[in-house]
PDB file of N, CA and C in Angstrom:
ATOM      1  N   UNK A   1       0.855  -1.178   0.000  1.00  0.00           N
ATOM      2  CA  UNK A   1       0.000   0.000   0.000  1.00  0.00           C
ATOM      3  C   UNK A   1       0.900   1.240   0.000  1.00  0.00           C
ATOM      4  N   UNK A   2       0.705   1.804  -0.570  1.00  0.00           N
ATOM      5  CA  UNK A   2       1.128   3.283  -0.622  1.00  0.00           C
ATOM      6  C   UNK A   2       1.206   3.888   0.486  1.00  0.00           C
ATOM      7  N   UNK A   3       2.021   5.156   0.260  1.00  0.00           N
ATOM      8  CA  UNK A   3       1.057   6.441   1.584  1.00  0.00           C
ATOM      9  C   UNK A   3       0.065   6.964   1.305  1.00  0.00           C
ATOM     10  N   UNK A   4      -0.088   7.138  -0.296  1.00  0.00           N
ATOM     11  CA  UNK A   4      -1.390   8.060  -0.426  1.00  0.00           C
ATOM     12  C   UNK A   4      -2.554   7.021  -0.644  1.00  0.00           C
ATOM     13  N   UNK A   5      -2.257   5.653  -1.247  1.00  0.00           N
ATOM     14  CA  UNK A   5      -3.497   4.769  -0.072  1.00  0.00           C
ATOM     15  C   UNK A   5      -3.872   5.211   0.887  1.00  0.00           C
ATOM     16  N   UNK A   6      -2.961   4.728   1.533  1.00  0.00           N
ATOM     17  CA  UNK A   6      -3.199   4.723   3.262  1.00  0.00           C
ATOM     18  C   UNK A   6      -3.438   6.219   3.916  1.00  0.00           C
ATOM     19  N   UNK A   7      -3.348   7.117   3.156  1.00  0.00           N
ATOM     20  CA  UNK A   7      -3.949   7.922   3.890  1.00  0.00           C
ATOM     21  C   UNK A   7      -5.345   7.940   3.121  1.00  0.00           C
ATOM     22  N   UNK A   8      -5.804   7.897   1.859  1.00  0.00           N
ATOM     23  CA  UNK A   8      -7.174   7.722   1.412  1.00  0.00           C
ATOM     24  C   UNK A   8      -8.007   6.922   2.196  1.00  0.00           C
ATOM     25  N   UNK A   9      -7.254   5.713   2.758  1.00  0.00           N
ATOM     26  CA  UNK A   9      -8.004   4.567   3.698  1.00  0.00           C
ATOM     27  C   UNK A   9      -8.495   5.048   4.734  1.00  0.00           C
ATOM     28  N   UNK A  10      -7.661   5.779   5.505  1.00  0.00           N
ATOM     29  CA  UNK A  10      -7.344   6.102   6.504  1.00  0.00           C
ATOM     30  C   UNK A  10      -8.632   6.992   6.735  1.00  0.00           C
ATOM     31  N   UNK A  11      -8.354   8.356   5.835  1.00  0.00           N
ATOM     32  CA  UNK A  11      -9.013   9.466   5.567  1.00  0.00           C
ATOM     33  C   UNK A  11     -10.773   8.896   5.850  1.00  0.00           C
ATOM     34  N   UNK A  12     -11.412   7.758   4.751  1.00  0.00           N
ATOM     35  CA  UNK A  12     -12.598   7.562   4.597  1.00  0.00           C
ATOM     36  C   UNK A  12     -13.047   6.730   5.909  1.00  0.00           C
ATOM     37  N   UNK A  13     -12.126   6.296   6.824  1.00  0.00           N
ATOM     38  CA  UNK A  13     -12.564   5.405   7.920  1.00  0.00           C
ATOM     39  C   UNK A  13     -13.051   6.628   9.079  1.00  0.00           C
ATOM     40  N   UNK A  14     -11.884   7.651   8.875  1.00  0.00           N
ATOM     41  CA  UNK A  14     -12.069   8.807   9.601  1.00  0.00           C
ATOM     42  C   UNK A  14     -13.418   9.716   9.136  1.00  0.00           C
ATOM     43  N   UNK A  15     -13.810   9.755   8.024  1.00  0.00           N
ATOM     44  CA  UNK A  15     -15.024  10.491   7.685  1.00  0.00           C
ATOM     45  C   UNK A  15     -16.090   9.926   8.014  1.00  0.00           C
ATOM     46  N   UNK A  16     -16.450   8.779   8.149  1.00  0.00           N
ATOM     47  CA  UNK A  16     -17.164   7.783   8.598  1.00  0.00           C
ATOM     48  C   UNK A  16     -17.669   8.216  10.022  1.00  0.00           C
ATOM     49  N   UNK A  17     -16.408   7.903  10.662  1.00  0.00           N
ATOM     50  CA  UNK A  17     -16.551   7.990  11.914  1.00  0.00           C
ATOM     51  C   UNK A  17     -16.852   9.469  12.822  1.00  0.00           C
ATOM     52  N   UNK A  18     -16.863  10.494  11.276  1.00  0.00           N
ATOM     53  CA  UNK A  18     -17.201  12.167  12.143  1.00  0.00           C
ATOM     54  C   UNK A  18     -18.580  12.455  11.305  1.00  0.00           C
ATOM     55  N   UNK A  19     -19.338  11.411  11.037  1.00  0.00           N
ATOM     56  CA  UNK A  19     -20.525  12.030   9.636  1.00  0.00           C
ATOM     57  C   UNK A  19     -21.706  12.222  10.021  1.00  0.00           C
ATOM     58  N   UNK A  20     -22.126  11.936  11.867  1.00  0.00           N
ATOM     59  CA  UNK A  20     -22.789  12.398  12.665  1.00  0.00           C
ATOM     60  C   UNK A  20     -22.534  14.052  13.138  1.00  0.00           C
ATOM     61  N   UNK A  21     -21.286  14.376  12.921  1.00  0.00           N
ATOM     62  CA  UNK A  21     -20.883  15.882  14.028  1.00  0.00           C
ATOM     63  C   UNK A  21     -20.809  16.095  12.294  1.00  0.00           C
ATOM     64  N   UNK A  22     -20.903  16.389  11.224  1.00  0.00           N
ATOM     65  CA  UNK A  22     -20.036  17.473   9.908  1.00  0.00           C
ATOM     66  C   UNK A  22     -21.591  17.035   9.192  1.00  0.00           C
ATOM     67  N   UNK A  23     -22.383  16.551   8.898  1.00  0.00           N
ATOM     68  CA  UNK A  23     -23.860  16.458   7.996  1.00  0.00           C
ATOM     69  C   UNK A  23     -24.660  17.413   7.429  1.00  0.00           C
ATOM     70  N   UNK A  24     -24.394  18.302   9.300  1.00  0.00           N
ATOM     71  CA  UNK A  24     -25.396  19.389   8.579  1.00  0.00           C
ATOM     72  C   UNK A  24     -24.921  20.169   7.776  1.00  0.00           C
ATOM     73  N   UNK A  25     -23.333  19.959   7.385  1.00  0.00           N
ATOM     74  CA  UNK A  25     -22.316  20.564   6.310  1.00  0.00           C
ATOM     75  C   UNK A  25     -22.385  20.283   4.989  1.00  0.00           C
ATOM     76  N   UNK A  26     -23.519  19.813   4.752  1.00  0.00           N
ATOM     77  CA  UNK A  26     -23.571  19.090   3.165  1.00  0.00           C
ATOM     78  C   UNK A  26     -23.098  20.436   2.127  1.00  0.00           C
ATOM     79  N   UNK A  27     -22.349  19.886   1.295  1.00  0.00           N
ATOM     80  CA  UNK A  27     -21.552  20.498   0.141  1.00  0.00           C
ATOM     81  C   UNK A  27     -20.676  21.321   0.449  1.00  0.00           C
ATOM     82  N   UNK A  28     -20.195  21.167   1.776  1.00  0.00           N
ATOM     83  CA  UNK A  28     -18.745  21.862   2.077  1.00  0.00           C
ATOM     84  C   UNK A  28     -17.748  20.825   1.794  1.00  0.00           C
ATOM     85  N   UNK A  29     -16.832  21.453   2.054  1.00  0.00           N
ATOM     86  CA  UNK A  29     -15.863  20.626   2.268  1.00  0.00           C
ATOM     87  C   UNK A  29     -15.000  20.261   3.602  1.00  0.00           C
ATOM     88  N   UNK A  30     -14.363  19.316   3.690  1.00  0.00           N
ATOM     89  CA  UNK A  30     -14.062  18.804   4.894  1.00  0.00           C
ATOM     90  C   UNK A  30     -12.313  18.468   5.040  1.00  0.00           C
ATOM     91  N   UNK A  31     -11.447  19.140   5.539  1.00  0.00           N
ATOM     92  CA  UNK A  31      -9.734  18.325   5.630  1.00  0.00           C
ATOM     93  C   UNK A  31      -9.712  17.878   7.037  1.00  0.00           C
ATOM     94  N   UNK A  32      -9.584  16.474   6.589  1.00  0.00           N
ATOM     95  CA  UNK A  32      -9.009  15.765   7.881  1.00  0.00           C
ATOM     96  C   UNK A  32      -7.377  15.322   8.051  1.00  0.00           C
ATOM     97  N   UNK A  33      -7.222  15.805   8.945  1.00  0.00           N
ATOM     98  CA  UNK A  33      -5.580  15.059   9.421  1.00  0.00           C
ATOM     99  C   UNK A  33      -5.815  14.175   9.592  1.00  0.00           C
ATOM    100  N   UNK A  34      -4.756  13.094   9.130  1.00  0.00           N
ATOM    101  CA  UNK A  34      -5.262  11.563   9.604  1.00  0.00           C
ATOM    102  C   UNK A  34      -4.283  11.109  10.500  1.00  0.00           C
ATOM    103  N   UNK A  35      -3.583  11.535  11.082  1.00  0.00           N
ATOM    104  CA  UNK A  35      -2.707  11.154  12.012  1.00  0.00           C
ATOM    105  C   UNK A  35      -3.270  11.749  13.234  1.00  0.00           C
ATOM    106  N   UNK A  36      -4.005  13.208  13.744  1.00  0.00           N
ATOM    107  CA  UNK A  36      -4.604  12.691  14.279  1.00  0.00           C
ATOM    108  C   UNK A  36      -6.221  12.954  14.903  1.00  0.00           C
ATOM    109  N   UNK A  37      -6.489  12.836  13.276  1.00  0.00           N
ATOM    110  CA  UNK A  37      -8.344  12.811  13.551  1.00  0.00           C
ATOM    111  C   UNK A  37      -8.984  14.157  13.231  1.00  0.00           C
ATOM    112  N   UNK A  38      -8.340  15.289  13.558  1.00  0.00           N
ATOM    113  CA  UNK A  38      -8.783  17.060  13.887  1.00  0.00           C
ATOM    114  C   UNK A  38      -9.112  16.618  12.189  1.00  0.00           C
ATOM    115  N   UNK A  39     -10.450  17.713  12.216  1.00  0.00           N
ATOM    116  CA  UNK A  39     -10.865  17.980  11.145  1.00  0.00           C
ATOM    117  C   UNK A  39     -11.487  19.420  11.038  1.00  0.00           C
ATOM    118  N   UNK A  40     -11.217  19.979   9.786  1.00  0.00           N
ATOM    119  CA  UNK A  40     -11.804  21.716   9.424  1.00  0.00           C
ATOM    120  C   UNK A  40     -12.985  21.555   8.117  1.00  0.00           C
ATOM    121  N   UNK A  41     -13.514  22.337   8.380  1.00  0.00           N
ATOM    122  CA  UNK A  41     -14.952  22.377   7.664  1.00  0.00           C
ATOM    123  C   UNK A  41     -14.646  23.569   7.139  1.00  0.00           C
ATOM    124  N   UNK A  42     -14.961  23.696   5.659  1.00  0.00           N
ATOM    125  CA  UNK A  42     -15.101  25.317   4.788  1.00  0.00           C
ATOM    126  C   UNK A  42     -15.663  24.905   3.589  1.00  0.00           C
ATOM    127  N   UNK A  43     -16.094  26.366   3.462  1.00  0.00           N
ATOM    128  CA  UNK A  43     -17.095  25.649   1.663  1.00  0.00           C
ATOM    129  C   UNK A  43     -16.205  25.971   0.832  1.00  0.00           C
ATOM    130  N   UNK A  44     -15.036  26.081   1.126  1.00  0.00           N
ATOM    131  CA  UNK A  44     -14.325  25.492  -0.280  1.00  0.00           C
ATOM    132  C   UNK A  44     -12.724  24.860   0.292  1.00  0.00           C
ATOM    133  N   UNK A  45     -12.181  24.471  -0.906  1.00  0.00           N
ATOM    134  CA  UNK A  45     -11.135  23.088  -0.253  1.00  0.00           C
ATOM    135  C   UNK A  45     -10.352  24.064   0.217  1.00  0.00           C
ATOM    136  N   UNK A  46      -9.739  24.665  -0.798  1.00  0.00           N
ATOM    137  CA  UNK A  46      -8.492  25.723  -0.464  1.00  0.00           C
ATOM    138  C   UNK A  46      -8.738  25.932   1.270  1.00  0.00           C
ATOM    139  N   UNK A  47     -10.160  26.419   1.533  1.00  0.00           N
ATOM    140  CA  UNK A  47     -10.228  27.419   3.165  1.00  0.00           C
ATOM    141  C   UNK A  47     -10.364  26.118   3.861  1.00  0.00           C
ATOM    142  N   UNK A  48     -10.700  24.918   3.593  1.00  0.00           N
ATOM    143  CA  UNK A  48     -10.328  23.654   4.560  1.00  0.00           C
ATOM    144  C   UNK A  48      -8.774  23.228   4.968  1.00  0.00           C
ATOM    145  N   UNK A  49      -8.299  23.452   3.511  1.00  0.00           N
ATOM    146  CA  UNK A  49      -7.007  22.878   3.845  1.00  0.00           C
ATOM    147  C   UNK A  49      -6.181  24.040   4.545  1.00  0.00           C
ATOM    148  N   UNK A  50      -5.940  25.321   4.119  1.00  0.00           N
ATOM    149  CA  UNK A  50      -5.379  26.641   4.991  1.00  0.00           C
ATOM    150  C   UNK A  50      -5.626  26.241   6.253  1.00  0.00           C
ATOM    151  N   UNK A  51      -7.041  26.344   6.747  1.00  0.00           N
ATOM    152  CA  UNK A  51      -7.515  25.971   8.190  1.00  0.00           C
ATOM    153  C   UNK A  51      -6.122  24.558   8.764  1.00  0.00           C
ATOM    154  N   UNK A  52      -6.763  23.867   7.912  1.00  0.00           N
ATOM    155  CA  UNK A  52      -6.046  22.244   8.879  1.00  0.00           C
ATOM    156  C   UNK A  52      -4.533  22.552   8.639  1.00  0.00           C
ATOM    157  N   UNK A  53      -4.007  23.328   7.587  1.00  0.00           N
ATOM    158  CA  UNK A  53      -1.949  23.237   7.801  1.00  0.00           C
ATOM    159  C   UNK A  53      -1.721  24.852   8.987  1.00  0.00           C
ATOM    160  N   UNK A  54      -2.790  25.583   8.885  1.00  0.00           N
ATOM    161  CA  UNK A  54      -2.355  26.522  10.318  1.00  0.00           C
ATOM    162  C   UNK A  54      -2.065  25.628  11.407  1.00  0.00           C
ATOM    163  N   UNK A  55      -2.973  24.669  11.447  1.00  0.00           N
ATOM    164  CA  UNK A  55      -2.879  24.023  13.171  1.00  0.00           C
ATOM    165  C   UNK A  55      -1.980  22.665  12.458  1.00  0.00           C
ATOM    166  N   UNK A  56      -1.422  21.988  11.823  1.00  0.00           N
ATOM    167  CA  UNK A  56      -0.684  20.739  11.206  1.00  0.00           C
ATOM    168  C   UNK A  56       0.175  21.251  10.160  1.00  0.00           C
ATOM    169  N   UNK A  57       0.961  22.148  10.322  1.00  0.00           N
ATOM    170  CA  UNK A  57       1.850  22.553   8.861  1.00  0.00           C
ATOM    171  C   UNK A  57       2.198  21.418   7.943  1.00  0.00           C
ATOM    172  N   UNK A  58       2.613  20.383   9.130  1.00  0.00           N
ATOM    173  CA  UNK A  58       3.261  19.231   8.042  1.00  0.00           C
ATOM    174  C   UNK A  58       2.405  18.019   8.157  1.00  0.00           C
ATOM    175  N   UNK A  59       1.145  18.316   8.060  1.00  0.00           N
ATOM    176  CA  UNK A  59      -0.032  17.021   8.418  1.00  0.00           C
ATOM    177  C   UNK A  59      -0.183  16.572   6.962  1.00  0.00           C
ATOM    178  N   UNK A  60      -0.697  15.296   6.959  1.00  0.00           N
ATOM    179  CA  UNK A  60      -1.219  14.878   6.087  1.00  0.00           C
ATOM    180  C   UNK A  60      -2.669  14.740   5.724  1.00  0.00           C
ATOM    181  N   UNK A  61      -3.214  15.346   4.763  1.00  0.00           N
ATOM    182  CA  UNK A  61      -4.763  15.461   4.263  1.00  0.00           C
ATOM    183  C   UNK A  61      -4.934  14.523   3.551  1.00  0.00           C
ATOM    184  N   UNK A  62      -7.357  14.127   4.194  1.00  0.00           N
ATOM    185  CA  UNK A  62      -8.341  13.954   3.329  1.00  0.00           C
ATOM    186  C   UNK A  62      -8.772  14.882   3.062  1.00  0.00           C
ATOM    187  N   UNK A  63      -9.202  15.294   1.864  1.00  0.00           N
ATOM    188  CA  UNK A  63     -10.586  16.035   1.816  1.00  0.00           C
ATOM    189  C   UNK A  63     -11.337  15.815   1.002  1.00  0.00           C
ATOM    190  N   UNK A  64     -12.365  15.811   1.397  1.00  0.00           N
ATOM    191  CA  UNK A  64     -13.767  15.310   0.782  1.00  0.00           C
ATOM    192  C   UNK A  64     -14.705  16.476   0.901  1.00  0.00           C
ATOM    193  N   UNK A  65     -16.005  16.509   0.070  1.00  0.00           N
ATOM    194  CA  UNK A  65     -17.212  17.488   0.150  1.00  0.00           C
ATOM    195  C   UNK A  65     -17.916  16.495   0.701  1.00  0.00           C
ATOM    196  N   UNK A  66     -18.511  17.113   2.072  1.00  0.00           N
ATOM    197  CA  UNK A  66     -19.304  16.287   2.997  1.00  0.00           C
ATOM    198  C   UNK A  66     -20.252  15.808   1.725  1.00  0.00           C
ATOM    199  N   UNK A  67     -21.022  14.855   2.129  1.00  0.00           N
ATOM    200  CA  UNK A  67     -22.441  14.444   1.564  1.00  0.00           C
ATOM    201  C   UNK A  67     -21.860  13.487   0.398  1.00  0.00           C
ATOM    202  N   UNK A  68     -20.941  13.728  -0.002  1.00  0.00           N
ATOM    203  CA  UNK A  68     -20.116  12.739  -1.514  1.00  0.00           C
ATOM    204  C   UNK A  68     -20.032  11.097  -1.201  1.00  0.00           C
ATOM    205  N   UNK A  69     -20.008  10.362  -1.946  1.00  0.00           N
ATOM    206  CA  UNK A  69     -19.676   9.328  -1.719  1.00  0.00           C
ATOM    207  C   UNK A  69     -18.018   9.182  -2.115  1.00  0.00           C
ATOM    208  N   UNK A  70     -17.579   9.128  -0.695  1.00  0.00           N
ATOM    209  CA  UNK A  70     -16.317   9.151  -0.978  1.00  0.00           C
ATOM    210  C   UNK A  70     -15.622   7.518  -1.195  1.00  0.00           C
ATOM    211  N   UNK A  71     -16.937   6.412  -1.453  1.00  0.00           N
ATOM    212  CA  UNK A  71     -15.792   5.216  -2.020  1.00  0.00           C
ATOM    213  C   UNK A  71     -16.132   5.526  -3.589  1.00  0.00           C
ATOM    214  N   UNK A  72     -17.071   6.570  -4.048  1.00  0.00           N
ATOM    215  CA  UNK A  72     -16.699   6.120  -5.616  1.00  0.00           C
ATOM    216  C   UNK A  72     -15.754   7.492  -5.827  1.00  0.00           C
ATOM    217  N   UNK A  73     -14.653   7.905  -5.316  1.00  0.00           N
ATOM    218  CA  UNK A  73     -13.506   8.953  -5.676  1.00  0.00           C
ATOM    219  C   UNK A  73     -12.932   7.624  -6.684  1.00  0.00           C
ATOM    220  N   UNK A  74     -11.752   8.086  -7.604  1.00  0.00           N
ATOM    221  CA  UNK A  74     -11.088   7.421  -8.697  1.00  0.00           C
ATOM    222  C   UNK A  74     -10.150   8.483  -8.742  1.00  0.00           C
ATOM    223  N   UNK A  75      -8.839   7.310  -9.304  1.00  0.00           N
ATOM    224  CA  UNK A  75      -7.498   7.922  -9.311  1.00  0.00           C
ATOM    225  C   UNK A  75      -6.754   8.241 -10.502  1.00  0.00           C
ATOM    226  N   UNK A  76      -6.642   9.846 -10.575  1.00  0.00           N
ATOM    227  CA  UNK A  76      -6.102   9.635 -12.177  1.00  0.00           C
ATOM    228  C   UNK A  76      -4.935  10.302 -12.304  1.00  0.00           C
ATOM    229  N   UNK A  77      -3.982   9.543 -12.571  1.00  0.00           N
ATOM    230  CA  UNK A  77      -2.529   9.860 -12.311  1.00  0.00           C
ATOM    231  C   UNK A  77      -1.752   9.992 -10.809  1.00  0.00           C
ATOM    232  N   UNK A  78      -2.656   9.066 -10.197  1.00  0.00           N
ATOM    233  CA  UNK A  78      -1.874   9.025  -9.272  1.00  0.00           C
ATOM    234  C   UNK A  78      -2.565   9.908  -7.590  1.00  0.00           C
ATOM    235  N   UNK A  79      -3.463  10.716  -8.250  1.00  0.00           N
ATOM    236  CA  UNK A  79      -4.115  11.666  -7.552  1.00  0.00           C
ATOM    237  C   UNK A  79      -5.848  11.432  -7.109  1.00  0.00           C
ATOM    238  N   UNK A  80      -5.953  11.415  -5.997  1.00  0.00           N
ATOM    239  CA  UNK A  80      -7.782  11.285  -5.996  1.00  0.00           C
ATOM    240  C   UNK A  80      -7.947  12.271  -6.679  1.00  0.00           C
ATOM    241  N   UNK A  81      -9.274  12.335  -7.154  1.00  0.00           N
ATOM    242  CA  UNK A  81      -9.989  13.239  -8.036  1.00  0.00           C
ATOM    243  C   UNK A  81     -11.485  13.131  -7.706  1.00  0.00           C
ATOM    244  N   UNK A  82     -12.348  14.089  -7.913  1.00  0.00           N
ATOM    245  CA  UNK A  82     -13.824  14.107  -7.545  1.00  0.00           C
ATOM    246  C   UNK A  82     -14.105  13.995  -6.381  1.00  0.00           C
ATOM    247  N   UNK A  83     -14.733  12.813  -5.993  1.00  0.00           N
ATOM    248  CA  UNK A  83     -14.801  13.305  -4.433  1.00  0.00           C
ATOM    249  C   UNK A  83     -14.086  13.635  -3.670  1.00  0.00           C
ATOM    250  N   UNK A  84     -12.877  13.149  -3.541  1.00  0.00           N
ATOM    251  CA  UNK A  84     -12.005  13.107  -2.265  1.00  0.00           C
ATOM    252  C   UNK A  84     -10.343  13.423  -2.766  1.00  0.00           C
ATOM    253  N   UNK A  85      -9.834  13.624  -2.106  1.00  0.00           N
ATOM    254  CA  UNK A  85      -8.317  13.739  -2.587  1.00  0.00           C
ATOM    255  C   UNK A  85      -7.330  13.689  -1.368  1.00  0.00           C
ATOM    256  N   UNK A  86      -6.539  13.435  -1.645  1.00  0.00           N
ATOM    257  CA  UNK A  86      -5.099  13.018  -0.634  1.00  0.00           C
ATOM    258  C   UNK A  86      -4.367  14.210  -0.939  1.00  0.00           C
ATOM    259  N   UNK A  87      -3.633  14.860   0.127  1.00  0.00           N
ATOM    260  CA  UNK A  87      -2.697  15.934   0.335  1.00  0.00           C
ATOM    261  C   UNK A  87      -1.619  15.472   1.169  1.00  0.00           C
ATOM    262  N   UNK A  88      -0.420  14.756   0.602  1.00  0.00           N
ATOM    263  CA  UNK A  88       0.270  14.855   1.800  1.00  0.00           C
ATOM    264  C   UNK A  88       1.218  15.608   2.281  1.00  0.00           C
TER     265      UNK A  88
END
């Protein structure tokens, strides 16, 4: 497995597990650190991810738009694309 597997893995086990507290966020977007868990909410990726590297400069990102089905994201070149994406 990769890293950017494993953090995609990682990432969707973690979205899972916050999709009770982030719902009423539908069509924002969401960066989760996956190392360890903190997640930022903004309606757009850019202001999710700014948010999560102020507090994790060197964290590694999910981000997903709440409400997406983030197992049908697909990888093209190497990169999630559509729903979800890996930042590391």
């Amino acid at each position: 497995m990769t890293n950017s597997d494993w953090i995609v893995s990682k990432g969707r086990y973690l979205y899972r597990k916050i999709w009770n507290k982030i719902k009423e966020f539908r069509g924002w977007f969401v960066a989760i650190e996956v190392n360890t868990g903190d997640y930022f909410i903004a309606p757009t990726i850019g202001e999710a991810l700014r948010k999560g590297k102020a507090k994790h400069p060197d964290g590694k990102f999910f981000v997903t738009r709440i409400g997406e089905d983030v197992l049908g994201a697909r990888k093209i070149g190497g990169v999630k694309h559509a729903e979800s994406y890996c930042v590391p």
